[in-house]
Every structure is written in C-alpha cells, then in structure tokens.
N, C-alpha and C. Protein backbone atom coordinates (compact mmCIF):
# COMPACT_ATOMS: atom_id res chain seq x y z
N UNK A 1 -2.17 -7.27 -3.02
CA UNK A 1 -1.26 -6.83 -4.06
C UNK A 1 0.13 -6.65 -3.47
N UNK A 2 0.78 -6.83 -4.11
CA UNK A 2 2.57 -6.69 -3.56
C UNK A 2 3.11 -5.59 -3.86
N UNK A 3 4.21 -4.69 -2.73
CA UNK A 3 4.53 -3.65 -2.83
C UNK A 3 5.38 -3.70 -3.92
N UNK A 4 5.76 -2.74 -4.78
CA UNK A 4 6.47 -2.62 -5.83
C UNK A 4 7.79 -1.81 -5.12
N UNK A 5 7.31 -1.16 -3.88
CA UNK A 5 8.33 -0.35 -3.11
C UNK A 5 8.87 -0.94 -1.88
N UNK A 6 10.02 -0.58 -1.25
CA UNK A 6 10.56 -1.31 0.01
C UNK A 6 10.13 -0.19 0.83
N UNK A 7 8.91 -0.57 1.72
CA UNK A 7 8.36 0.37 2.99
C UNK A 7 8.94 0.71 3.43
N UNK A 8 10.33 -0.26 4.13
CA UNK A 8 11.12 0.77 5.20
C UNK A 8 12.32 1.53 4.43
N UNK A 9 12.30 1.34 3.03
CA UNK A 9 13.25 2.20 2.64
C UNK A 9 12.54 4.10 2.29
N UNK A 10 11.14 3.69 1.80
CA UNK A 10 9.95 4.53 1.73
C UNK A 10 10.26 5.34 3.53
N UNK A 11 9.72 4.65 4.43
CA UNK A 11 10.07 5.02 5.38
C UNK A 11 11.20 5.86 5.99
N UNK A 12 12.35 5.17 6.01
CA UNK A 12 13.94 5.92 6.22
C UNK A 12 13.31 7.08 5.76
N UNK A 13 13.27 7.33 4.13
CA UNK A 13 13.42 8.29 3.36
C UNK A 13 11.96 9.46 4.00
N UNK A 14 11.27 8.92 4.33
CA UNK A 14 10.40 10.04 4.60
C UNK A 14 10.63 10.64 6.22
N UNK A 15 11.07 10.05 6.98
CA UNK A 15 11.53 9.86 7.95
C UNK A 15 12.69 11.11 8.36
N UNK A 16 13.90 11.33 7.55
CA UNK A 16 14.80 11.94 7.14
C UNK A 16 14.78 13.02 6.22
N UNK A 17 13.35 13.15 5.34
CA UNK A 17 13.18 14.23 4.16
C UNK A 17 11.64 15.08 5.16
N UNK A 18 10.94 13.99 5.85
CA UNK A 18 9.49 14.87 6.11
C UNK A 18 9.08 14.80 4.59
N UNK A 19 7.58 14.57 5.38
CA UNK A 19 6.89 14.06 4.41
C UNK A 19 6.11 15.29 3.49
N UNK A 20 6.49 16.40 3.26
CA UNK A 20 6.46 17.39 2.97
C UNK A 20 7.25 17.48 1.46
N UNK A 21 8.88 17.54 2.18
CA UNK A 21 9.53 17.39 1.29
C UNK A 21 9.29 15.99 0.18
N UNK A 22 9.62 14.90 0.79
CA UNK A 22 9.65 13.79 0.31
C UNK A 22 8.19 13.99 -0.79
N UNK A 23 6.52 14.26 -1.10
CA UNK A 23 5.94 14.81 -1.63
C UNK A 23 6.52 15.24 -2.93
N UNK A 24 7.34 16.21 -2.74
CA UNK A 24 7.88 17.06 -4.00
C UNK A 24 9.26 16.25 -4.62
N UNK A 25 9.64 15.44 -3.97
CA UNK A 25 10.36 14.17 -4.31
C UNK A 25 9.81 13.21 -5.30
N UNK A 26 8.84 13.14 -4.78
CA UNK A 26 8.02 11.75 -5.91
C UNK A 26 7.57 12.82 -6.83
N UNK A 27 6.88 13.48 -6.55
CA UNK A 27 6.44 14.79 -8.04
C UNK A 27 7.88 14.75 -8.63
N UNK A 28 8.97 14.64 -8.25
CA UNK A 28 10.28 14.94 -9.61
C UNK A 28 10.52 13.59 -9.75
N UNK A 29 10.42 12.59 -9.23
CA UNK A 29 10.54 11.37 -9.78
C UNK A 29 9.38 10.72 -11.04
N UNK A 30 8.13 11.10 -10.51
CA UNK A 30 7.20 11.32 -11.64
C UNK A 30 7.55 11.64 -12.76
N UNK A 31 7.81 13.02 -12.61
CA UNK A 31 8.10 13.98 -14.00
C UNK A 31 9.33 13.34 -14.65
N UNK A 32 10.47 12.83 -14.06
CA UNK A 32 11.42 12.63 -14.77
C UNK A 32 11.26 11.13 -15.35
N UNK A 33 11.27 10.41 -14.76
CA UNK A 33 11.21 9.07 -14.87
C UNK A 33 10.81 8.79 -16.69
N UNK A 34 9.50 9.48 -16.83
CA UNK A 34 9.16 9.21 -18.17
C UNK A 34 10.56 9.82 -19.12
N UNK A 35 11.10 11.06 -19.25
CA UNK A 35 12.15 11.43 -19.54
C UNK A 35 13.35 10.74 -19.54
N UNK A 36 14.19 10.04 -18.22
CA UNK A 36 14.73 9.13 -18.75
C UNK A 36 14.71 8.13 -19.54
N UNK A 37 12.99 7.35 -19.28
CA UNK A 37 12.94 6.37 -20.31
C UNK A 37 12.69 6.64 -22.01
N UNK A 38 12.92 7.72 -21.88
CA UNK A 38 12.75 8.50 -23.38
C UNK A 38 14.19 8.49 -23.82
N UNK A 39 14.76 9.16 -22.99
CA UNK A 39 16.31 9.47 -22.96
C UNK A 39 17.38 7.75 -23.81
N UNK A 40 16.76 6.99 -22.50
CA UNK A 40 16.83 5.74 -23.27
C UNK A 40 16.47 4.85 -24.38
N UNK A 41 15.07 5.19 -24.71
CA UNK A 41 15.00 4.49 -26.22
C UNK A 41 15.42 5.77 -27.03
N UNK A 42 15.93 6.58 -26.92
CA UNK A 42 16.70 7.65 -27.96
C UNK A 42 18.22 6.90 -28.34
N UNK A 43 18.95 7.15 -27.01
CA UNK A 43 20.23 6.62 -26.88
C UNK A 43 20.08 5.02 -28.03
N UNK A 44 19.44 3.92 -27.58
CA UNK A 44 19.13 3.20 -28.20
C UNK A 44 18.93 2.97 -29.86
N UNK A 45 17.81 4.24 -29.98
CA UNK A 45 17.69 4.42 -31.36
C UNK A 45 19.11 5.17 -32.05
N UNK A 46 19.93 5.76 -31.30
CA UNK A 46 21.06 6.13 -32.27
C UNK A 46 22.22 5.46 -31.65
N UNK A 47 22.27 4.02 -30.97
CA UNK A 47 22.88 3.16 -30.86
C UNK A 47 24.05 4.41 -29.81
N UNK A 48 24.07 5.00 -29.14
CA UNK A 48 24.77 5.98 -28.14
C UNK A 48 24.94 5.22 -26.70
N UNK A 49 26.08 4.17 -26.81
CA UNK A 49 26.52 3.69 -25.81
C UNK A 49 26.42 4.39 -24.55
N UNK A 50 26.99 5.44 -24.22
CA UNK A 50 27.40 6.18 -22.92
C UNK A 50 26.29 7.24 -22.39
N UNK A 51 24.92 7.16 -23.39
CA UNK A 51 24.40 8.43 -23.14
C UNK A 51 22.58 6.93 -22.76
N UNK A 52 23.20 5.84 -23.00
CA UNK A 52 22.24 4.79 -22.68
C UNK A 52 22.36 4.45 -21.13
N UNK A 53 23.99 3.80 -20.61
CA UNK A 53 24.29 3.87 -19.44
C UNK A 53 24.14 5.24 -18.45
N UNK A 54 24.22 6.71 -19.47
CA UNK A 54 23.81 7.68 -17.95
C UNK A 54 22.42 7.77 -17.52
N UNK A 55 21.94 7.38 -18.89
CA UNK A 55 20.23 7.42 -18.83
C UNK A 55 20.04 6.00 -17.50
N UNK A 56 20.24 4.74 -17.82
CA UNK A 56 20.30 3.93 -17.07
C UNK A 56 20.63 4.08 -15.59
N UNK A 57 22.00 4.70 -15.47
CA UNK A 57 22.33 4.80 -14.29
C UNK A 57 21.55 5.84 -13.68
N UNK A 58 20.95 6.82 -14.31
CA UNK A 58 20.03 8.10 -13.88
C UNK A 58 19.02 7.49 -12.89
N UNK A 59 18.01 6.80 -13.64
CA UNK A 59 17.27 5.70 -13.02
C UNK A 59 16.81 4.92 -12.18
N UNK A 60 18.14 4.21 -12.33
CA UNK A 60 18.51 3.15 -11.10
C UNK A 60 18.44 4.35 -9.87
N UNK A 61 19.41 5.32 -10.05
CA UNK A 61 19.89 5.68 -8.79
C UNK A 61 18.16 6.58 -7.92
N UNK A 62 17.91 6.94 -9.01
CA UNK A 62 16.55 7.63 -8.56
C UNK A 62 15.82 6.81 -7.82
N UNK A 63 15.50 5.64 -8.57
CA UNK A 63 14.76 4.62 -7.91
C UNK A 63 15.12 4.01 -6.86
N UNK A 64 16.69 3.66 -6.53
CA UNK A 64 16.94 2.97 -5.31
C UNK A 64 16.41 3.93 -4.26
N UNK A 65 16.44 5.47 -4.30
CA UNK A 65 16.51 6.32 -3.12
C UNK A 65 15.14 6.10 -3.02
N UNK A 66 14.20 5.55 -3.47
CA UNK A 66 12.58 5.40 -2.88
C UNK A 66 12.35 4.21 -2.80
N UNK A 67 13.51 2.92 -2.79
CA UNK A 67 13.02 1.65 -2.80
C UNK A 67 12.53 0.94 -3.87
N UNK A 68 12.12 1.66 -4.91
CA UNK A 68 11.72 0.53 -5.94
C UNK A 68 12.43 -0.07 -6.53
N UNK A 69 12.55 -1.19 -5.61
CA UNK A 69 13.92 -2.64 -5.87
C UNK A 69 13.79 -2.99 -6.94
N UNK A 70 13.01 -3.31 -7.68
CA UNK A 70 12.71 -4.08 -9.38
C UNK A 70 13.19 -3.17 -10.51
N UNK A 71 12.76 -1.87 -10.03
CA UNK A 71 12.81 -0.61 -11.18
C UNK A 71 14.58 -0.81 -11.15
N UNK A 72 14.71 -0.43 -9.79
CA UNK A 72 16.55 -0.21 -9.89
C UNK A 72 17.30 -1.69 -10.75
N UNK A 73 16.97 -2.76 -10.08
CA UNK A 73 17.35 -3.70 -10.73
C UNK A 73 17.41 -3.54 -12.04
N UNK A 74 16.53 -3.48 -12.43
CA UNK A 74 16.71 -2.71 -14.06
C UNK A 74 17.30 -2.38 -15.23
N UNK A 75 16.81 -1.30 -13.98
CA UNK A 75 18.43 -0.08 -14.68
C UNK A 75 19.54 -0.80 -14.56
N UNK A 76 19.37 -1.15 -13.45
CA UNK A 76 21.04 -1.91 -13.18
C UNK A 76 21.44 -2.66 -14.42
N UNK A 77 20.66 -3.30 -14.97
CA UNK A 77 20.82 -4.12 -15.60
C UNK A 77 20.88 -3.96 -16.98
N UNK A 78 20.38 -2.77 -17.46
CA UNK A 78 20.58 -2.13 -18.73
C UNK A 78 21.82 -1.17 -18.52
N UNK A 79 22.28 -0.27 -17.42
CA UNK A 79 23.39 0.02 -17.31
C UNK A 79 24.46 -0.77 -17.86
N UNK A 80 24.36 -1.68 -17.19
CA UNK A 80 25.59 -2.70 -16.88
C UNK A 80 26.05 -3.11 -17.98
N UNK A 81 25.19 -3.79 -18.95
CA UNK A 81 24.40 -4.44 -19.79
C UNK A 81 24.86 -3.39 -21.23
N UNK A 82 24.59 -2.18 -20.94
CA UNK A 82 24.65 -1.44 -21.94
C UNK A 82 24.13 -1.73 -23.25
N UNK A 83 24.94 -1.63 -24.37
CA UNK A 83 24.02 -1.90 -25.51
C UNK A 83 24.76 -3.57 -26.54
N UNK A 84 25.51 -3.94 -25.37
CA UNK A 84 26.19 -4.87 -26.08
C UNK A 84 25.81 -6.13 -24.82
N UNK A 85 26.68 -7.42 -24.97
CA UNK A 85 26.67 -7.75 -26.42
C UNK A 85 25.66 -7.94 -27.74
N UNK A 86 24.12 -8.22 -27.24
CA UNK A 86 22.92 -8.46 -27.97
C UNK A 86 22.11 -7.24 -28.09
N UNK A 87 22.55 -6.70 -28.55
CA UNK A 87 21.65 -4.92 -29.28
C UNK A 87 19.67 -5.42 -28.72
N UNK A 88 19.65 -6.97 -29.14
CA UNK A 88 18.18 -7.17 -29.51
C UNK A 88 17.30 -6.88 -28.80
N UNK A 89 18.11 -8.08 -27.26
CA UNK A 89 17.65 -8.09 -26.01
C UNK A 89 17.00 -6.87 -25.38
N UNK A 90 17.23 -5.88 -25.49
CA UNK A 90 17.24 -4.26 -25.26
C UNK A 90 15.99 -3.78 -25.04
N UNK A 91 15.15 -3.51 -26.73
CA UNK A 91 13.94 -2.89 -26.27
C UNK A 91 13.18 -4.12 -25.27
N UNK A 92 13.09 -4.93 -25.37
CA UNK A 92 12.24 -6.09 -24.49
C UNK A 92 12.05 -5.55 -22.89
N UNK A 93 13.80 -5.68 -22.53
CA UNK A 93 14.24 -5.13 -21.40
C UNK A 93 13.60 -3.78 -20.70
N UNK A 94 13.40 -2.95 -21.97
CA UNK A 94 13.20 -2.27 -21.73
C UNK A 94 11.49 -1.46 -21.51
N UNK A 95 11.08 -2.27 -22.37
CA UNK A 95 9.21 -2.37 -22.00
C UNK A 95 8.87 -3.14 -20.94
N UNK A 96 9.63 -4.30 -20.54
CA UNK A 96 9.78 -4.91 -19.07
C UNK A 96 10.17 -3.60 -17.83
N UNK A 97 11.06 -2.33 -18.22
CA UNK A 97 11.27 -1.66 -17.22
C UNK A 97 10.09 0.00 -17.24
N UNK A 98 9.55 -0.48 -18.13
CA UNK A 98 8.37 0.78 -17.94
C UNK A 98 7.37 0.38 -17.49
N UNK A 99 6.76 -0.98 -17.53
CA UNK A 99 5.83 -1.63 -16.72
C UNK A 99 6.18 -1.08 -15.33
N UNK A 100 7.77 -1.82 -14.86
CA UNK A 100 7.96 -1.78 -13.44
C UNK A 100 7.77 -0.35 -13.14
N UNK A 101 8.15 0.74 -14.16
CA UNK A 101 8.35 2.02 -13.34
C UNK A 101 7.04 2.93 -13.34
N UNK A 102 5.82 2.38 -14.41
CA UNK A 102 4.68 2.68 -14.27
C UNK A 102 3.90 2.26 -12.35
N UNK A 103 4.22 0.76 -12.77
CA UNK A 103 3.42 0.58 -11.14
C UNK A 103 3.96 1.60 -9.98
N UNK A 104 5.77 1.63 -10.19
CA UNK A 104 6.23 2.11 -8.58
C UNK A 104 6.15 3.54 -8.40
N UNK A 105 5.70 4.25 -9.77
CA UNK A 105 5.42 5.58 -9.77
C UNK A 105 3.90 5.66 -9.41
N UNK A 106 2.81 4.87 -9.81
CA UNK A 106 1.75 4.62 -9.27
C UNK A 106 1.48 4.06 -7.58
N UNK A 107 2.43 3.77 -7.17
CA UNK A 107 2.39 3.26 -5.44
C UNK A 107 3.08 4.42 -5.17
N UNK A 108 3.74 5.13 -5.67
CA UNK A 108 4.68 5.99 -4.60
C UNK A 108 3.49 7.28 -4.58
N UNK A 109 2.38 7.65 -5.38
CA UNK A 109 1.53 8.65 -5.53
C UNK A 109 0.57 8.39 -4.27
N UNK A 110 0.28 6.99 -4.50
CA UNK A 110 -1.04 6.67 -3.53
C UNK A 110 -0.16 6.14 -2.26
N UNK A 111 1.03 6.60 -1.74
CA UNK A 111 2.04 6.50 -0.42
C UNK A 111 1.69 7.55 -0.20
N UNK A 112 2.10 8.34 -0.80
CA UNK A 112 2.20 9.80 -0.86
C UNK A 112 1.22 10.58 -0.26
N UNK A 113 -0.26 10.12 -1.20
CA UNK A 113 -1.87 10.50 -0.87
C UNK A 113 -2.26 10.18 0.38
N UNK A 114 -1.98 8.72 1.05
CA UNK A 114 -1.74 8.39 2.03
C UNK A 114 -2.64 7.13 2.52
C-alpha cells in the first residue's frame, strides 16, 4: 500500500515534537480536520468566498506539517481556486479531498500506534 504521508516529514516532525507530543498532534488533527471540511462545504453552501479559502488554507497548512502531500495539495488547490471561476467543479474537489484526508488521518493513527 502507498504512504499517503511523507515519512521523513512524519519523521522531522516527531523527531523535533517527541513522540509524545506529536501523539496529541494527530489527536487535534483528527478532531479538526472533519471540522474544517464542514467549515468548507458550509462556506460553499452560502457561496462565502473568504471564509472557503481560510477553511482551505486551515487545512493545507495542518496537513503539510505531517506530510500529507495529496491532502495539502488540495487544499492548495481549493484555496487558490476558491469558489470561482466554476462554482461546479467544487463539491467534486471536494469529496476527492475527504477521501484523501480520511486515508492520511487513518495512517497518521496507525504511525502513531506504531
């Protein structure tokens, strides 16, 4: 199976946090993660340009700090992307980015577990 996470970025980070801390790291990445992506099909549903990109950028940034390159990409890309020019494109994008953030929240648990 292919990592959904970048090991040595996993690494650095545990490396520099202890794996203690880093633990209670992925527990708030857990917990939130679903929340942003809520945050986002909200923003979405009331067409809220700026409150789509913080949700987005929220995300991304969470995710780069544990490596999950695909998840961040993402975001990146709905950030960026925002809600224009094709409104349509959007939710698609965006059930494409709960897949990704289901798996890398599922690898970062069983990193974690060990």
């Amino acid at each position: 199976m292919e990592s959904v996470i970048d090991e040595a970025v996993y690494a650095d980070l545990r490396d520099t946090t202890g794996a203690e801390f880093l633990g209670e790291l992925i527990d708030t990445f857990v917990e939130e993660g679903p929340r942003m992506l809520q945050e986002l099909h909200a923003a979405l549903a009331e067409a809220d340009v700026e409150r789509f990109r913080r949700a987005a950028h929220s995300l991304k940034s969470n995710s780069k700090t544990f490596g999950a390159v695909k998840v961040a990409l993402l975001a990146r890309e709905l950030e960026l992307g925002g809600l224009k020019p094709d409104v349509t494109r959007v939710p698609a994008a965006l059930a494409v980015l709960e897949v990704e953030y289901a798996c890398a929240a599922a690898q970062l648990k069983r990193m974690r577990n060990g």
